[in-house]
Protein backbone atom coordinates (compact mmCIF):
# COMPACT_ATOMS: atom_id res chain seq x y z
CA UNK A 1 -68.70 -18.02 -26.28
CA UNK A 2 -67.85 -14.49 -25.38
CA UNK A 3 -70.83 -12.03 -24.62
CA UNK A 4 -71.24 -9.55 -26.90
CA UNK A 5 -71.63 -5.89 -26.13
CA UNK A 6 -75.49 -4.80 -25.77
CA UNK A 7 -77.36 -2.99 -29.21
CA UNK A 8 -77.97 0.18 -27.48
CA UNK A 9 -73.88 0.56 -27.18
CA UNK A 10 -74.03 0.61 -23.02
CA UNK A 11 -71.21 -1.51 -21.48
CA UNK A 12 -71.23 -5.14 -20.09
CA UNK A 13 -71.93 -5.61 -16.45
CA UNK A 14 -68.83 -6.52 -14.61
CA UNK A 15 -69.22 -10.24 -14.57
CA UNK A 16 -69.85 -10.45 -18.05
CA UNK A 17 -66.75 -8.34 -19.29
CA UNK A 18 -64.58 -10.89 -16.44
CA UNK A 19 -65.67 -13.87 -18.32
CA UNK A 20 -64.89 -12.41 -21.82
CA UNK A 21 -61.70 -11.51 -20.05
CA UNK A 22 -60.71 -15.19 -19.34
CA UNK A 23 -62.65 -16.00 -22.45
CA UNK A 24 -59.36 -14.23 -24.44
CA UNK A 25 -56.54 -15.77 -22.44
CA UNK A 26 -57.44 -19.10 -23.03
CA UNK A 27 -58.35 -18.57 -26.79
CA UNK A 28 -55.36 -17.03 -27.17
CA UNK A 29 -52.91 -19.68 -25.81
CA UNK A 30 -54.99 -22.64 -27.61
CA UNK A 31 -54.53 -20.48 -30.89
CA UNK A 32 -51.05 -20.12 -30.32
CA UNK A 33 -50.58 -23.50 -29.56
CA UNK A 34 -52.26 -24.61 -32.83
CA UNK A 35 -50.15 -22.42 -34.69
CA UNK A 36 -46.58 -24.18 -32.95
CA UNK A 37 -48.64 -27.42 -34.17
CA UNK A 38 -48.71 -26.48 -37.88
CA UNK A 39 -45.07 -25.37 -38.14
CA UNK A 40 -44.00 -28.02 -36.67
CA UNK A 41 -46.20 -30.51 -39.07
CA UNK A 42 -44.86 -28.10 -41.55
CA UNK A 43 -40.97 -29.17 -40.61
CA UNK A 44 -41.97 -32.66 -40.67
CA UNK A 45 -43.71 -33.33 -44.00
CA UNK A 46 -40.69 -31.11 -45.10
CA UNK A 47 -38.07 -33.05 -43.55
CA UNK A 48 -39.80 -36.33 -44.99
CA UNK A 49 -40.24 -35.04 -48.66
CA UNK A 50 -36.09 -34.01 -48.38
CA UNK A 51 -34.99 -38.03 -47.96
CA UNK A 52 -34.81 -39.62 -51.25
């Protein structure tokens, strides 16, 4: 889970803002790869429900 900034507004120390940093890049490819997952289910169940 990413840290989140600090009440008073101040900024994250520099370790914490690096692991929120590699925090994103991996959510971000997982997400996108979930998405590529449900088109492609999409196509399938698609494909299957076009063959009489």
């Amino acid at each position: 889970m990413p840290y989140r900034k600090p009440l008073d507004s101040s900024d994250l120390s520099d370790w914490k803002g690096d692991l929120n940093v590699g925090h994103r890049k991996i959510r971000a490819r997982i997400e996108h790869a979930l998405a590529r997952m449900k088109c492609w289910k999409i196509l399938r169940d698609f494909h299957r429900a076009a063959r009489p």
